[in-house]
N, C-alpha and C. Protein backbone atom coordinates (compact mmCIF):
# COMPACT_ATOMS: atom_id res chain seq x y z
N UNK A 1 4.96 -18.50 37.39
CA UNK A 1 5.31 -19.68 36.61
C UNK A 1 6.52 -19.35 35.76
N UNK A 2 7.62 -20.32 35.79
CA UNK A 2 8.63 -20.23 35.46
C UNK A 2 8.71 -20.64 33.76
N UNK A 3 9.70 -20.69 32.75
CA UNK A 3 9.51 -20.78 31.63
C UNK A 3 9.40 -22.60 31.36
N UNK A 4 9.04 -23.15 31.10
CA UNK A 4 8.08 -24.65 30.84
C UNK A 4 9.93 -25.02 30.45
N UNK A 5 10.09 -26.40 30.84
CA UNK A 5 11.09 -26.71 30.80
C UNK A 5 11.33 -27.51 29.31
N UNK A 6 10.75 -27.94 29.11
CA UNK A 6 10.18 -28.51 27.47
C UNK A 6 10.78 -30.15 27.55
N UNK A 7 10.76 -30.69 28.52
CA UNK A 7 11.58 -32.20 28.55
C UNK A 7 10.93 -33.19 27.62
N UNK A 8 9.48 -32.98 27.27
CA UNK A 8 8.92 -33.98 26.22
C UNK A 8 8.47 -32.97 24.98
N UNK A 9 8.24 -33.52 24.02
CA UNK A 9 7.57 -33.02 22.63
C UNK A 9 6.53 -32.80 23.29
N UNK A 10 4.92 -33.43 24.16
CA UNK A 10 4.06 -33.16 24.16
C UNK A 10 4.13 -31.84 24.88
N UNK A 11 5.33 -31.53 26.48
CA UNK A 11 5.10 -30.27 26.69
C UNK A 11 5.86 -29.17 25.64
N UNK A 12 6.28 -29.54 24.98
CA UNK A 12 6.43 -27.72 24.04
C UNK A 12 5.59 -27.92 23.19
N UNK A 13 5.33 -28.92 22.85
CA UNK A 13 4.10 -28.62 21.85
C UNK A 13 2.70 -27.78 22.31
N UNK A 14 2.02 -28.29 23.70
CA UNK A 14 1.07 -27.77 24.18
C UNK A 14 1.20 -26.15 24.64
N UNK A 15 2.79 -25.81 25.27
CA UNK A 15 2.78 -24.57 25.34
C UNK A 15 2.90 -23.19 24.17
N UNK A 16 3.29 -24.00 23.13
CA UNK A 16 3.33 -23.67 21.65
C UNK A 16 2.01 -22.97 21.60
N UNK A 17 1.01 -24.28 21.53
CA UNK A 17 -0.22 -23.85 21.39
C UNK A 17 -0.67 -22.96 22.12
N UNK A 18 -0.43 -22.76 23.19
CA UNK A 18 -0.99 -21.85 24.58
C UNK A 18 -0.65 -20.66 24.15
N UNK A 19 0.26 -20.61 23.35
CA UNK A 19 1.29 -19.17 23.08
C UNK A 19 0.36 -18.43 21.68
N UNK A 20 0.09 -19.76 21.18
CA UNK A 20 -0.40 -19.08 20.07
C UNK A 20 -1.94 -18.97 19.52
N UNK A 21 -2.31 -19.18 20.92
CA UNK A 21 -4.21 -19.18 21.47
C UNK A 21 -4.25 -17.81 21.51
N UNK A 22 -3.37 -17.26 22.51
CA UNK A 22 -3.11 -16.12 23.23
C UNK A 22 -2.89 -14.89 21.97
N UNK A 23 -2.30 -15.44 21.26
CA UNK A 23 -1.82 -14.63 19.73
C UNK A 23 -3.31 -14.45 18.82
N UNK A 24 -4.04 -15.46 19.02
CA UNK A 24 -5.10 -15.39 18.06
C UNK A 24 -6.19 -14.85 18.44
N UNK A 25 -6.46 -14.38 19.83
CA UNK A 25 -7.22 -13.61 20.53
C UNK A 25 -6.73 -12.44 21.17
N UNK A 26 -6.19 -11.37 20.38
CA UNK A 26 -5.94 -10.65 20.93
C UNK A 26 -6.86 -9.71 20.22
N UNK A 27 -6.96 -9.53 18.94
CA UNK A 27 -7.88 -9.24 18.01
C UNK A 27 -9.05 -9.53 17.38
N UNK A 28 -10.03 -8.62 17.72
CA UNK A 28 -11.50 -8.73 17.15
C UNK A 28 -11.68 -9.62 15.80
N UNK A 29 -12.23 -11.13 15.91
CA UNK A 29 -12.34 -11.74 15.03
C UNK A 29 -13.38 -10.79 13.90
N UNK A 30 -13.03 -10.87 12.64
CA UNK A 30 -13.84 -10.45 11.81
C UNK A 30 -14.25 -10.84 10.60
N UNK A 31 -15.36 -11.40 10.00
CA UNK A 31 -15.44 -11.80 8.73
C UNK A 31 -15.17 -10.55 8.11
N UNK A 32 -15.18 -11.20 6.39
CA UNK A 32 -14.61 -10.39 5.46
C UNK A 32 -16.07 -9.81 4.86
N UNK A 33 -15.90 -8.00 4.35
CA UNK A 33 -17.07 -7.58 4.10
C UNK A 33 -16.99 -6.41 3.56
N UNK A 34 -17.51 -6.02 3.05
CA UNK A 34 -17.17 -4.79 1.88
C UNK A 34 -17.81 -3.14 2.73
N UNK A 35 -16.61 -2.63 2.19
CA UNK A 35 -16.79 -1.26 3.12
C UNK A 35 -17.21 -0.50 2.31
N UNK A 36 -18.87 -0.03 2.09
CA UNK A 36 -18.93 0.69 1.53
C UNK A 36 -18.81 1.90 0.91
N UNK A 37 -18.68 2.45 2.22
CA UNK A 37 -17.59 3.86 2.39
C UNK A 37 -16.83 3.90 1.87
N UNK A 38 -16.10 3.53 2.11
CA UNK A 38 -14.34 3.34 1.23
C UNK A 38 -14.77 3.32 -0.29
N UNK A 39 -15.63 2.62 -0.45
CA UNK A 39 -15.65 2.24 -2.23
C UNK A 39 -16.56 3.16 -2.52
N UNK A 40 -17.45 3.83 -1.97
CA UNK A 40 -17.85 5.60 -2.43
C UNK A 40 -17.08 6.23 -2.58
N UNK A 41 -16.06 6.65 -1.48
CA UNK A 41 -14.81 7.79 -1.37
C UNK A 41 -13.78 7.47 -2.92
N UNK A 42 -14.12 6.19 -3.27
CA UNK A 42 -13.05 5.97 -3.88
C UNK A 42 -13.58 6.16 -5.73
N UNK A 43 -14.66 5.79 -5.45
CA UNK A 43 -15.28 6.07 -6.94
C UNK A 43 -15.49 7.38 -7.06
N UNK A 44 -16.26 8.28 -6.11
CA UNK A 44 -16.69 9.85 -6.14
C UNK A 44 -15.30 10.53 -6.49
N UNK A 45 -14.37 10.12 -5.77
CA UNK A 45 -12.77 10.73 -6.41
C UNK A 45 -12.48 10.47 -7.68
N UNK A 46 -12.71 9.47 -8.34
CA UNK A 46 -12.68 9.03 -9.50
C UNK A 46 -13.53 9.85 -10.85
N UNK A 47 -14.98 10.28 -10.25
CA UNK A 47 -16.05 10.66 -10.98
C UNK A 47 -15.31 12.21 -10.74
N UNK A 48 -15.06 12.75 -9.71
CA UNK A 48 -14.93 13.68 -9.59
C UNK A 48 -13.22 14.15 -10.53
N UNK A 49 -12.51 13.65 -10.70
CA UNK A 49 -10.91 13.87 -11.32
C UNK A 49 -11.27 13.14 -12.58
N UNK A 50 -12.13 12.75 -13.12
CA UNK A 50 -12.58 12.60 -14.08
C UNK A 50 -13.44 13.90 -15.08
N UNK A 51 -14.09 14.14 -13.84
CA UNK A 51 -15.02 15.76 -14.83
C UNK A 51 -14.06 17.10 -14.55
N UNK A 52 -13.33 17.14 -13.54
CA UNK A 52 -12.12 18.12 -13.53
C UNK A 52 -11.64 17.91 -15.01
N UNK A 53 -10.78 17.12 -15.19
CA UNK A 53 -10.17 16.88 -16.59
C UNK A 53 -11.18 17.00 -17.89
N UNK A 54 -11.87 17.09 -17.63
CA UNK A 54 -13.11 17.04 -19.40
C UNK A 54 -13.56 18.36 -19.23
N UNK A 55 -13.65 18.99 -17.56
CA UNK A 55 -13.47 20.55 -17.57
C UNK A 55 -12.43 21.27 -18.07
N UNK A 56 -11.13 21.14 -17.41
CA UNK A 56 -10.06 21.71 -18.02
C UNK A 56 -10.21 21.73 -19.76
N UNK A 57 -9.84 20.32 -19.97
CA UNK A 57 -9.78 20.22 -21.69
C UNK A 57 -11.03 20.98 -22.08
N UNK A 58 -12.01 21.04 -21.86
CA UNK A 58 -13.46 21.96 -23.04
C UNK A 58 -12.65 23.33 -22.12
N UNK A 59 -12.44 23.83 -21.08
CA UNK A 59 -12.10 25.02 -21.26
C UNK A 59 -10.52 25.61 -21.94
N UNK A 60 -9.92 24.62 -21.84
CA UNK A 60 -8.41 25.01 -22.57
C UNK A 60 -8.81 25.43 -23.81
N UNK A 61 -9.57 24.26 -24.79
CA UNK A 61 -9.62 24.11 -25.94
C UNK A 61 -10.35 25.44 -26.44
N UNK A 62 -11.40 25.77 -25.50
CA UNK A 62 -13.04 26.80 -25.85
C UNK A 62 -12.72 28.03 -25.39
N UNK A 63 -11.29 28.48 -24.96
CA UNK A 63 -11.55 29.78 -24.42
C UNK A 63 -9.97 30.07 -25.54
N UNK A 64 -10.58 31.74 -25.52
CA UNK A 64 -9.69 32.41 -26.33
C UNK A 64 -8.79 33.31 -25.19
N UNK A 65 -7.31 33.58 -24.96
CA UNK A 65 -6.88 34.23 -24.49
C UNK A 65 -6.50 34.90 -24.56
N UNK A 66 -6.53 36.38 -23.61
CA UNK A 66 -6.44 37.68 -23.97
C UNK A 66 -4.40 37.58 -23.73
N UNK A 67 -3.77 38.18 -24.33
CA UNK A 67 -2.62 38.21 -23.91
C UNK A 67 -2.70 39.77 -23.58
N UNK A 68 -1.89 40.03 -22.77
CA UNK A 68 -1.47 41.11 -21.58
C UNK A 68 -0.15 41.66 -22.72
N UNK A 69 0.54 42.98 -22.65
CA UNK A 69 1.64 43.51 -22.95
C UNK A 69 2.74 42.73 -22.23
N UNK A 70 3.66 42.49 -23.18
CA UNK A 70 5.03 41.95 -22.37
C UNK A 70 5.60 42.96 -21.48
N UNK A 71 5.67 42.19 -20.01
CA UNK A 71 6.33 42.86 -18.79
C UNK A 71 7.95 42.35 -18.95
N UNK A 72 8.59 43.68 -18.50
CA UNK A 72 10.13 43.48 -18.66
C UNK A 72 10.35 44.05 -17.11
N UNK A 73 11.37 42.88 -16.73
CA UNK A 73 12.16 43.50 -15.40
C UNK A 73 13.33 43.67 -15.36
N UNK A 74 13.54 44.97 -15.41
CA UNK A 74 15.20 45.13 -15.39
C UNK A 74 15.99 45.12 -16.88
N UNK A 75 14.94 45.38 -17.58
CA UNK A 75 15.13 44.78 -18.71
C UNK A 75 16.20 43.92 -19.38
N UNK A 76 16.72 42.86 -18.17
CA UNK A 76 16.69 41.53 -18.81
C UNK A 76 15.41 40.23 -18.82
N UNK A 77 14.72 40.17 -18.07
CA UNK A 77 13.60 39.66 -17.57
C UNK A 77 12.65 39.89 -18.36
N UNK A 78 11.76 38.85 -19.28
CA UNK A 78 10.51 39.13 -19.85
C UNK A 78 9.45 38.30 -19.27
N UNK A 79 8.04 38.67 -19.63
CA UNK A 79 6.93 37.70 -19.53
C UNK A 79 5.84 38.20 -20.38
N UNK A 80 5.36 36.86 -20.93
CA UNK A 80 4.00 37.50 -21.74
C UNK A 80 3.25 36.33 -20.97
N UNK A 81 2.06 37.27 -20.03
CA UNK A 81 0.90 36.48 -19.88
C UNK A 81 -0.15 36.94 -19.92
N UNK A 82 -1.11 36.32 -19.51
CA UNK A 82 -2.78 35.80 -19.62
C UNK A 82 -3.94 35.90 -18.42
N UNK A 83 -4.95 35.91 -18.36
CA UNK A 83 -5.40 35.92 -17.22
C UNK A 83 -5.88 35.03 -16.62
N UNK A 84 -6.05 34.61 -15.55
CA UNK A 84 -6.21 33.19 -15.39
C UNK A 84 -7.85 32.90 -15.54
N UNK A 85 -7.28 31.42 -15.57
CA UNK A 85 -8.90 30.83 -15.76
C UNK A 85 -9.64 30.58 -14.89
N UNK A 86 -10.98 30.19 -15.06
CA UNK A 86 -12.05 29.55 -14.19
C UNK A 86 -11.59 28.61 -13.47
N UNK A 87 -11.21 27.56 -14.15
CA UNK A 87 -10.38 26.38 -13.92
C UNK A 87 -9.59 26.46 -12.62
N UNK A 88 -8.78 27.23 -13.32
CA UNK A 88 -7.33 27.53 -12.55
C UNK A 88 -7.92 28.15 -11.22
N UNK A 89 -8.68 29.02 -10.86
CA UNK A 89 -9.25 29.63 -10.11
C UNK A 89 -9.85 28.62 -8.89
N UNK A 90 -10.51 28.00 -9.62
CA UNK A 90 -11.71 26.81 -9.06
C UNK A 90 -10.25 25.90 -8.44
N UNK A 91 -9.75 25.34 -9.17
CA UNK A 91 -9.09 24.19 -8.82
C UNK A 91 -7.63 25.16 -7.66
N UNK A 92 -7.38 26.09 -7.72
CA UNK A 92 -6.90 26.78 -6.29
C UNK A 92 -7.20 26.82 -5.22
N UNK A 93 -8.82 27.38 -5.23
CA UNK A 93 -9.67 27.20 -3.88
C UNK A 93 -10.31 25.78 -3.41
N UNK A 94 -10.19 24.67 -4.58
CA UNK A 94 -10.42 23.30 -4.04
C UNK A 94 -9.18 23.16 -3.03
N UNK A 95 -7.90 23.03 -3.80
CA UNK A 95 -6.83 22.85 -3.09
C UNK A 95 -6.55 23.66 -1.97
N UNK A 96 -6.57 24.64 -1.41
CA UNK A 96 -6.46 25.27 -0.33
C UNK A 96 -7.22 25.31 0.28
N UNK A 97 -8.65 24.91 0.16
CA UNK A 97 -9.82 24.41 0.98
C UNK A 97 -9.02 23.13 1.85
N UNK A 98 -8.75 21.79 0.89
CA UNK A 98 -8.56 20.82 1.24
C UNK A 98 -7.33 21.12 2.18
N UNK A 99 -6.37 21.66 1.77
CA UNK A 99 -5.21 21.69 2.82
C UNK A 99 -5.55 22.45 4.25
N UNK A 100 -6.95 23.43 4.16
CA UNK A 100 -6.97 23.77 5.27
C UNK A 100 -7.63 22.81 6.21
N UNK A 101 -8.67 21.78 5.33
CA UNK A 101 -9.42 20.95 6.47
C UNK A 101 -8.42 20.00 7.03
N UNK A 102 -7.83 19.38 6.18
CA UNK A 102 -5.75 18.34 6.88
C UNK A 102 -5.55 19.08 7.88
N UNK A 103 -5.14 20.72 7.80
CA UNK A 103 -4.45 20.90 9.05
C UNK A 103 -5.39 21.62 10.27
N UNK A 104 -6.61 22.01 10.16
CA UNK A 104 -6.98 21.66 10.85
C UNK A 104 -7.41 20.72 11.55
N UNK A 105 -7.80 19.71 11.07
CA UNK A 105 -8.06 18.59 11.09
C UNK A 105 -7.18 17.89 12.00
N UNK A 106 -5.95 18.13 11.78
CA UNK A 106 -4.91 17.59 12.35
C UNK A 106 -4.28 17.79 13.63
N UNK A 107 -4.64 19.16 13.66
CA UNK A 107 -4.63 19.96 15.03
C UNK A 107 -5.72 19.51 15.93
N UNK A 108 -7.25 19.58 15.48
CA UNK A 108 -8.21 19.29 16.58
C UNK A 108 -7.86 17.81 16.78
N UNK A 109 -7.61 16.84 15.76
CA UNK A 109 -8.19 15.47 16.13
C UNK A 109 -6.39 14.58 15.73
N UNK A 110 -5.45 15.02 15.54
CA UNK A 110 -4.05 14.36 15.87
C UNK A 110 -4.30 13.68 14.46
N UNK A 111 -3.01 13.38 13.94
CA UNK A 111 -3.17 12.58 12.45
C UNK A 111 -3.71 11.18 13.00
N UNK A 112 -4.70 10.87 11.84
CA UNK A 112 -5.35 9.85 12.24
C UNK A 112 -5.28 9.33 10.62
N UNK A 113 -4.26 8.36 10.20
CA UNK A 113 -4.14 7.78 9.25
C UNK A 113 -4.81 6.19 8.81
């Protein structure tokens, strides 16, 4: 079938429609509905970067730090530091946990955004 010649309003109108039947079924009709998932993932992140931060602050505030002798390199180069924290510790191995499950992740199962 060749392209509809359109000589009256009623035929482009009807093939209009035909065109745009075809458009409206191409995709799984779906009512609207709340994903619960999503709105767990999204609050637990919330609860969770919420007690990170009230962690950090009671441990910033509550811990006393040992300072270390100032290291000199070359002696133009100084540093005076500290040892690290719980915190700091904890919130390293979250993060490098997480980056390892992404790339593995990414490798077994292709980015899936």
């Amino acid at each position: 079938m060749g392209m509809p010649s359109g000589d009256s309003p009623q035929k482009a109108n009807e093939y209009y429609h035909y065109l745009q039947s075809h458009q409206l079924t191409m995709q799984r009709a779906a009512t609207w509905h709340v994903r619960w998932l999503d709105l767990a993932w999204l609050w637990g992140f919330m609860i969770v970067l919420s007690l990170a931060t009230l962690y950090w602050i009671w441990q910033y505030r509550s811990t006393r730090q040992k300072i270390y002798p100032v290291d000199s390199f070359g002696g133009y180069t100084t540093e005076l530091a500290g040892p690290s924290t719980r915190f700091f510790l904890l919130l390293t191995v979250v993060l490098v946990g997480w980056a390892v499950v992404l790339i593995v992740g990414h490798i077994v199962w292709g980015q899936r955004f």
